[in-house]
Structure formats: structure tokens, C-alpha cells
Protein backbone atom coordinates (compact mmCIF):
# COMPACT_ATOMS: atom_id res chain seq x y z
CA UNK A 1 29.81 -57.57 -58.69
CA UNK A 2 30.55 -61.21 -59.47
CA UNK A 3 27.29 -63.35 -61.65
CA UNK A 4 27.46 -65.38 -58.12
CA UNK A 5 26.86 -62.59 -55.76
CA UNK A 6 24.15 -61.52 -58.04
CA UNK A 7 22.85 -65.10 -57.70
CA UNK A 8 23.15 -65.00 -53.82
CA UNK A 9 21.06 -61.78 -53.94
CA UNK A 10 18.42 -63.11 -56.04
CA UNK A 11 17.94 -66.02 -53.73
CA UNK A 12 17.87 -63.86 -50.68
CA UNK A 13 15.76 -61.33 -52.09
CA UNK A 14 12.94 -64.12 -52.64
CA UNK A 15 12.87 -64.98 -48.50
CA UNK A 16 12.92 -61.81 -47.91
CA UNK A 17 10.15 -60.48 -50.10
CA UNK A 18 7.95 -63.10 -48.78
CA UNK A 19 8.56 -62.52 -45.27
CA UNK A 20 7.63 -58.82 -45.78
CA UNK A 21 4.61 -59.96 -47.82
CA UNK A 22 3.23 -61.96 -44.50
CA UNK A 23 3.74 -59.25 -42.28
CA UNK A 24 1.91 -56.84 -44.69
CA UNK A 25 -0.68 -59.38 -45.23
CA UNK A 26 -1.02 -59.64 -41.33
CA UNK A 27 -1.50 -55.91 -41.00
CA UNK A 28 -4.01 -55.92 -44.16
CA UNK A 29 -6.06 -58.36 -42.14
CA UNK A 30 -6.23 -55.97 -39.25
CA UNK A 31 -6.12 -52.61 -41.04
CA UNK A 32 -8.84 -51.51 -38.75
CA UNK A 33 -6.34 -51.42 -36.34
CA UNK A 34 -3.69 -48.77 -38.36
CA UNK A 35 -3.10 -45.59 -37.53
CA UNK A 36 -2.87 -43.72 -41.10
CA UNK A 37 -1.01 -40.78 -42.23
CA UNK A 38 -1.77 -38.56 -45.06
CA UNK A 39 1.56 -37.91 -47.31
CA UNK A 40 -0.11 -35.58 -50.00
CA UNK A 41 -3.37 -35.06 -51.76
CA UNK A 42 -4.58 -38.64 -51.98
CA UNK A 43 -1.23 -40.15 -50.71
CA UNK A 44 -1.29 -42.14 -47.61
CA UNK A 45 1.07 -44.03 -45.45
CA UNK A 46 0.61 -46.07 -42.14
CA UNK A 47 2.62 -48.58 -39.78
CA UNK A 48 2.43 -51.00 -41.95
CA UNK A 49 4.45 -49.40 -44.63
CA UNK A 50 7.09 -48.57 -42.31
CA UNK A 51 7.38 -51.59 -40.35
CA UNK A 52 7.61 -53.85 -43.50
CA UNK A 53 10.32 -51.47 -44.63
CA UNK A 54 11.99 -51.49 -41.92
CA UNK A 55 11.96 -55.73 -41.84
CA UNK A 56 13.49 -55.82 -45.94
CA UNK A 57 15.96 -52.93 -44.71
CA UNK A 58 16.99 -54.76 -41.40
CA UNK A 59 17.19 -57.79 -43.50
CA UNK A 60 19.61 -56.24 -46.25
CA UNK A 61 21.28 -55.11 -43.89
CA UNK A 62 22.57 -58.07 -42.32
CA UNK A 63 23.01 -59.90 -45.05
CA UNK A 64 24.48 -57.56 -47.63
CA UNK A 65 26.08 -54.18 -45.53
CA UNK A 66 27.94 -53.56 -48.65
CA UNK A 67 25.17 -52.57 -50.60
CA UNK A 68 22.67 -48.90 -50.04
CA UNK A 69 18.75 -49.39 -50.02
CA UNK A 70 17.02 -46.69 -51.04
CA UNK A 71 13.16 -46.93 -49.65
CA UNK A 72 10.24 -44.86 -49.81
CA UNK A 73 9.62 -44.38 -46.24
CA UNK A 74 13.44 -43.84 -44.93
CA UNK A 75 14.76 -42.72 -48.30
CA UNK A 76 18.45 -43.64 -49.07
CA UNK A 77 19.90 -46.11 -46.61
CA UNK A 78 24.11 -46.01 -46.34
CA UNK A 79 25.69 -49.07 -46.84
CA UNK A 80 28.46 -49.96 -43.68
CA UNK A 81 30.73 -51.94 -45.78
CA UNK A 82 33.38 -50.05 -47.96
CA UNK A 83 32.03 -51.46 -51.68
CA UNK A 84 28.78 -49.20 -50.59
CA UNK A 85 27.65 -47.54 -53.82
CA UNK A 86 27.76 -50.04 -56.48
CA UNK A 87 24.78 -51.39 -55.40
CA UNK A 88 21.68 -50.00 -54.49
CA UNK A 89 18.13 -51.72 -53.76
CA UNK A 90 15.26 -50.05 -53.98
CA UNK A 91 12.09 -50.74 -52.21
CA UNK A 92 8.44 -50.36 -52.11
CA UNK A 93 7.14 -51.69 -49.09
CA UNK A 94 3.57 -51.42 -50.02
CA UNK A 95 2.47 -50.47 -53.40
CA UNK A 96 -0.91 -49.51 -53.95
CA UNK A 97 -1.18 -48.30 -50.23
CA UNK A 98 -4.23 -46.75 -50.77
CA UNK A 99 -5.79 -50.09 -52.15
CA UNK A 100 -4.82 -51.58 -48.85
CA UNK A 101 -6.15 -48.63 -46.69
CA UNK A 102 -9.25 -49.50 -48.09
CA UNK A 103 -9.33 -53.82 -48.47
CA UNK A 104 -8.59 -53.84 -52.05
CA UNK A 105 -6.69 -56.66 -52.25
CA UNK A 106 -4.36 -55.07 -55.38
CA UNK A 107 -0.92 -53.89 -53.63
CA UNK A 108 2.32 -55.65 -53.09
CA UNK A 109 5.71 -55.40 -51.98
CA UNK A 110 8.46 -54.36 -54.59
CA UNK A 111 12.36 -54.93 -54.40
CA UNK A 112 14.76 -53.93 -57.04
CA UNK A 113 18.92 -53.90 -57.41
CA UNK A 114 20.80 -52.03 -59.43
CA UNK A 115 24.04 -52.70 -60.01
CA UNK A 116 26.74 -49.98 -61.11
CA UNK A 117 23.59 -48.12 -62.81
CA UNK A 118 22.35 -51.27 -64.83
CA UNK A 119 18.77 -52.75 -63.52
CA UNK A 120 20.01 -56.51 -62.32
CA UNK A 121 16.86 -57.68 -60.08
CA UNK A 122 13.38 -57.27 -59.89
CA UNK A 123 10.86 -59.05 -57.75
CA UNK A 124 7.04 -58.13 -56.71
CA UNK A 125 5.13 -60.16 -54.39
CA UNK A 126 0.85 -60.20 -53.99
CA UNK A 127 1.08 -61.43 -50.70
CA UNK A 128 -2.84 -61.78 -51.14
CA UNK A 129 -2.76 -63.83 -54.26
CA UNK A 130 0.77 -65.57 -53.05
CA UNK A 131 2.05 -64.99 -56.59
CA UNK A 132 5.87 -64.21 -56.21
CA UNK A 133 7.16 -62.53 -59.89
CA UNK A 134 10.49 -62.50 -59.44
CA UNK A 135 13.44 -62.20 -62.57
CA UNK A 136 17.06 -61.76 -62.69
CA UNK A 137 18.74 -59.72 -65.90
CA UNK A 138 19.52 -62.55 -68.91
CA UNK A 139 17.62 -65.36 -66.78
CA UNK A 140 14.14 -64.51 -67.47
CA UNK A 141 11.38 -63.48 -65.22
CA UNK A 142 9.05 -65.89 -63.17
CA UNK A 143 5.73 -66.23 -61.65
CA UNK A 144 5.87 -68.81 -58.91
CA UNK A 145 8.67 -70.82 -60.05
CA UNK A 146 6.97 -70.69 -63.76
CA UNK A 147 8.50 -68.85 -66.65
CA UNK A 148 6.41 -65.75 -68.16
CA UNK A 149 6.02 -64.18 -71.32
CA UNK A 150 4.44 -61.15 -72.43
CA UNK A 151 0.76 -61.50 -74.29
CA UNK A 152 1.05 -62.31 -77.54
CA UNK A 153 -2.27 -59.61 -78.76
CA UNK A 154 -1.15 -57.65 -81.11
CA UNK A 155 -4.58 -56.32 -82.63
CA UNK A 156 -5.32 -52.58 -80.57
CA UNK A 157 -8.84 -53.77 -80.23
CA UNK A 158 -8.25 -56.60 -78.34
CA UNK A 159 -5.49 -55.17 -76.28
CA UNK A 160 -5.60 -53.65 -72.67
CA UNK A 161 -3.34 -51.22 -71.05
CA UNK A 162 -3.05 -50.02 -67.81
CA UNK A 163 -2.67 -46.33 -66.91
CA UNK A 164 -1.48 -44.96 -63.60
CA UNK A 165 -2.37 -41.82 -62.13
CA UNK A 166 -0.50 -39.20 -58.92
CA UNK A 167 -2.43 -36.11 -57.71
CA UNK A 168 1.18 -34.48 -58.19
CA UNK A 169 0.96 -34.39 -61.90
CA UNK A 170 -1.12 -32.30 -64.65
CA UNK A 171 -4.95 -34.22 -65.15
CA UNK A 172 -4.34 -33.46 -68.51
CA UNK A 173 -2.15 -35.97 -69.82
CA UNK A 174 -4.03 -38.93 -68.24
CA UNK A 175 -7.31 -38.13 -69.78
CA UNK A 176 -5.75 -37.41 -73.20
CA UNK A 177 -4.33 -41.15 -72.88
CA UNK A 178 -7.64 -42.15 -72.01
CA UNK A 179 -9.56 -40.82 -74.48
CA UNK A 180 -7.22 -41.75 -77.00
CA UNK A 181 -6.94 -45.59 -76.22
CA UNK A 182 -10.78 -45.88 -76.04
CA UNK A 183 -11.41 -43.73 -79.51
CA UNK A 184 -9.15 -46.33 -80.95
CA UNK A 185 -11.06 -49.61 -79.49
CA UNK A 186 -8.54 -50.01 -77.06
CA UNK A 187 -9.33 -50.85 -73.15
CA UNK A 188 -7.56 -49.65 -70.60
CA UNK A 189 -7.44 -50.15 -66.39
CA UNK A 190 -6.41 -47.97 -63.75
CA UNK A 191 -5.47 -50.49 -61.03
CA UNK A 192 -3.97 -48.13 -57.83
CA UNK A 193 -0.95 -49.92 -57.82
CA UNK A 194 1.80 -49.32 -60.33
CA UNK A 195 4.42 -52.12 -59.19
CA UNK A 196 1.91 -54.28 -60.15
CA UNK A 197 0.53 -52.97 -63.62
CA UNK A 198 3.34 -52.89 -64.76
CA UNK A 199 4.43 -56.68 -64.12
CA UNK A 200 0.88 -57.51 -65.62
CA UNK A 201 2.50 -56.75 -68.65
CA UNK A 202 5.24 -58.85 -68.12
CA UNK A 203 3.00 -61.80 -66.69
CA UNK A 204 0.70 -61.48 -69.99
CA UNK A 205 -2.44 -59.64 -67.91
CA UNK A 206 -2.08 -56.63 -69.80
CA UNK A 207 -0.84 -55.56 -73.11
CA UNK A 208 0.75 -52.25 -71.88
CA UNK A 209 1.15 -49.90 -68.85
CA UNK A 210 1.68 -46.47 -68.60
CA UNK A 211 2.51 -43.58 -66.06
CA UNK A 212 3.86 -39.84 -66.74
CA UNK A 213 5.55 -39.85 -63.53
CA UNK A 214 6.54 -42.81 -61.31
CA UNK A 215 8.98 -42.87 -58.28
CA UNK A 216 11.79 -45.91 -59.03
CA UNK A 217 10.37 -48.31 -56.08
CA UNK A 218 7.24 -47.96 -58.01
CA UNK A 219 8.36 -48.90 -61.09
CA UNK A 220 11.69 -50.73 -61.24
CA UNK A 221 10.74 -54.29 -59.99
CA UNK A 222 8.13 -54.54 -62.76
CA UNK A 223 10.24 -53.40 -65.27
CA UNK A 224 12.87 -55.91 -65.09
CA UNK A 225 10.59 -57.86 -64.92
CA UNK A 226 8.51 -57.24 -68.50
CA UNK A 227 12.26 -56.58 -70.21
CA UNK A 228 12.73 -60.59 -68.97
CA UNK A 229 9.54 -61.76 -70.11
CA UNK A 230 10.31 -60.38 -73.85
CA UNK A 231 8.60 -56.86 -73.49
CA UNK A 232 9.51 -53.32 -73.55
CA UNK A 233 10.20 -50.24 -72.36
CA UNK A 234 11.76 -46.82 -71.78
CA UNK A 235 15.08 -46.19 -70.26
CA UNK A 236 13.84 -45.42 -67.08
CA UNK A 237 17.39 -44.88 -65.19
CA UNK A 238 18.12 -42.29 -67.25
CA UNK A 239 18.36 -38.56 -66.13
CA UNK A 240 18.95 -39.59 -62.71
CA UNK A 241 15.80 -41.89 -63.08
CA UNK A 242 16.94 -43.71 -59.76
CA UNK A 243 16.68 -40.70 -57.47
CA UNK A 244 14.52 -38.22 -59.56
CA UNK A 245 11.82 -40.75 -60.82
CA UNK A 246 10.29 -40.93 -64.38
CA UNK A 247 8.12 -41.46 -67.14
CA UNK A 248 7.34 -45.14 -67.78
CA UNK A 249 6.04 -47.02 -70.20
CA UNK A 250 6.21 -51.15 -70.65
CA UNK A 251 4.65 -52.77 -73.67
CA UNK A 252 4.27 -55.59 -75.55
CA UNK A 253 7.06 -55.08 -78.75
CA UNK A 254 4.26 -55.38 -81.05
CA UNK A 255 2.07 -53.22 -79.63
CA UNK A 256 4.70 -50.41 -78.19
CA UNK A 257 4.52 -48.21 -81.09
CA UNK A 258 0.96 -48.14 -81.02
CA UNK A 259 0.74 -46.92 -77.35
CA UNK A 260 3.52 -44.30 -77.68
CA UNK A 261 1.83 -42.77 -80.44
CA UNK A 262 -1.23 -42.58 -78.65
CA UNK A 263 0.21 -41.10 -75.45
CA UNK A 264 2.40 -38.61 -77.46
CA UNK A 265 5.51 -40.78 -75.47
CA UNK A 266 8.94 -39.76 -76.89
């Protein structure tokens, strides 16, 4: 794919992102009104999920019928057009669905492209906050039109790092990286929505963020993201990351090493 049509995509992305971002917003502000589902232990979804995927996928559609979405509602969307394949975005809808369930305001929508396996877009939108993070690969990441850099803390015991957490996986392993963070003066926040932990490191909120397991609509927006903004991270595409999911971890450079080592992250 032509540096143009990535261009085009980037552009189109950000209206579409937004749009999906009102109508979530809309159903936040009525969520009395929502019919919810229960996924899984602690895993939720409702019509607002689906109908704002169904608006980005509708969207896409139209405008790019080359190209497959892969969602977390409708799962893998085929592209019409005969290029279909060497381009794939990959959506969260809602992130932090729980979060909105209950009127936190932390969720957000989360798009992603990749392009012939390589990570070429990422944009999340807090339609509450109306702070659009959106980055393109070599072009840097931004936060409303303003260019963003990862924290520059590099002392442990002034740093923060976010932790996620799915019923689906082992206790264990979360607690271990909490005890360990705090037994070394370090802070951490679990935040209920990964998309956006994870661009807090890029957007200089937090100094780190780490998950053992994360679906790729959860986690690939951010992460192009944070690699823009100067951080970094594991190779999360690899092993079939795309379809399969993985472990994540985003830092600061400085203070990467110090969170692996914690975590026992290899």
C-alpha cells in the first residue's frame, strides 16, 4: 500500500473514530436505557458496543472494501475488493465496557491498521474527555492535533504503571506484579480499560502499562501509539498476535528494564 493511501486512511480513520465516539457517548448518557449481556465472568457487552461497531465497520466499508476489519463483536470482517488481505483494521468499539456499564467515564473507542503484518495506524478516542490520540508509523503520535512524548521519570519511585487485569487468566501473575512494583516504591493503577492505559504511556500519564493477556483491539491502537511518542514495547504481532492476542507491555525506554524485571516479562 502506497504512503498516500496510508495517508487517506489516517484522515478517514479520524472522522470516523469521532463519529463512533458521539454515538457511544450518546448511549453512555442513556445507559439506563441498555439492555446488557454478560460475555464471561466479569465480561459484558450491550447495544452500544455493537451498534458503534457496526457504524466504524459500515463506514470502512464504504470507503475502503479492499481492506478486512477484524472487530470484537463480529470478529473478522471480509474485505469485497480483490487486494482484501493486506490490510486489516482492527477495532474496539468500546474499551473499558464495564467502566461504561457502570458511568465511569474511562473507556473509548480503538481503531488500528495493519498493513502486510506491520502496525501502520493507531487512534483512541475518550469521547468523554474529547481527547482524540491518534499516530501514524514514522509521523509521530498526537493528542488533539498536539504532538506527545512519553514521560521523561526515570526514578522507580516516582514512576506509575498501569496493570490490566481478565477473569480468563491465572490471579497469580497480577498480584506478583503488584506486590513487586509497590515493594520497590513504585505506584501502579488498574484503570478497566486497556486501550487507554496503554496510550497513557504514550501521552506521558503513566510511566508503563502492563497486561499478561490482551486481545489486539485492546491493545494495538495504544501501542502505535507509545512506539510514536518515543516509548516501548513488545512485539505484540508476533505468534499470530493479531488473531491469538498477547502479552503486552509499553514503557518508557528508561524505565522498561525496570518493569520487565519486575514482572518476570521475557
Amino acid at each position: 500500500m502506497s504512503g498516500d493511501g496510508i495517508e487517506r486512511r489516517w484522515h478517514l480513520a479520524e472522522d470516523i473514530i469521532r463519529d463512533a465516539g458521539k454515538l457511544a457517548r450518546a448511549y453512555f448518557d442513556n445507559r439506563a436505557a441498555l439492555t446488557i449481556e454478560q460475555k464471561g465472568l466479569q465480561d459484558f457487552v450491550s447495544r452500544a458496543d455493537k451498534e458503534t461497531e457496526a457504524l466504524i465497520v459500515s463506514r470502512l466499508g464504504i470507503e475502503c472494501p479492499q481492506d478486512n476489519i477484524l472487530g470484537e463483536e463480529g470478529g473478522l470482517y471480509e474485505a469485497k475488493g480483490r487486494d482484501g488481505g493486506h490490510a486489516t483494521w482492527v477495532i474496539d468499539p468500546i474499551d473499558g465496557t464495564a467502566n461504561f456499564l457502570r458511568g465511569l467515564p474511562f473507556w473509548c473507542v480503538s481503531l488500528a491498521l495493519v498493513v502486510d503484518g506491520r502496525l501502520e495506524l493507531g487512534l483512541v478516542y475518550d469521547a468523554v474527555r474529547d481527547e482524540l490520540f491518534s499516530g501514524r508509523r514514522g509521523k509521530g503520535a498526537f493528542l488533539n492535533g498536539q504532538k506527545m512524548q512519553v514521560s521523561a521519570i526515570t526514578d522507580p519511585n516516582r514512576a506509575c504503571i498501569g496493570l490490566g487485569y481478565g477473569h480468563r487468566m491465572s490471579q497469580t501473575p497480577h498480584v506478583e506484579a503488584i506486590d513487586g512494583l509497590l515493594r520497590r516504591g513504585c505506584e501502579y493503577r488498574r484503570l478497566g480499560s486497556g486501550a487507554l492505559g496503554i496510550t497513557y504511556v504514550a501521552a506521558g500519564r503513566l510511566e508503563g502499562f502492563h497486561e499478561t493477556h490482551l486481545n489486539s483491539w485492546d491493545a494495538l491502537g495504544g501501542l502505535l501509539l507509545v512506539a510514536e511518542a518515543g516509548g516501548e514495547m513488545n512485539d505484540f504481532l508476533k505468534n499470530d498476535g493479531l488473531n491469538k492476542g498477547n502479552a503486552v507491555l509499553a514503557a518508557t525506554p528508561a524505565l522498561y528494564p525496570f518493569v520487565a524485571e519486575v514482572i518476570g516479562f521475557e
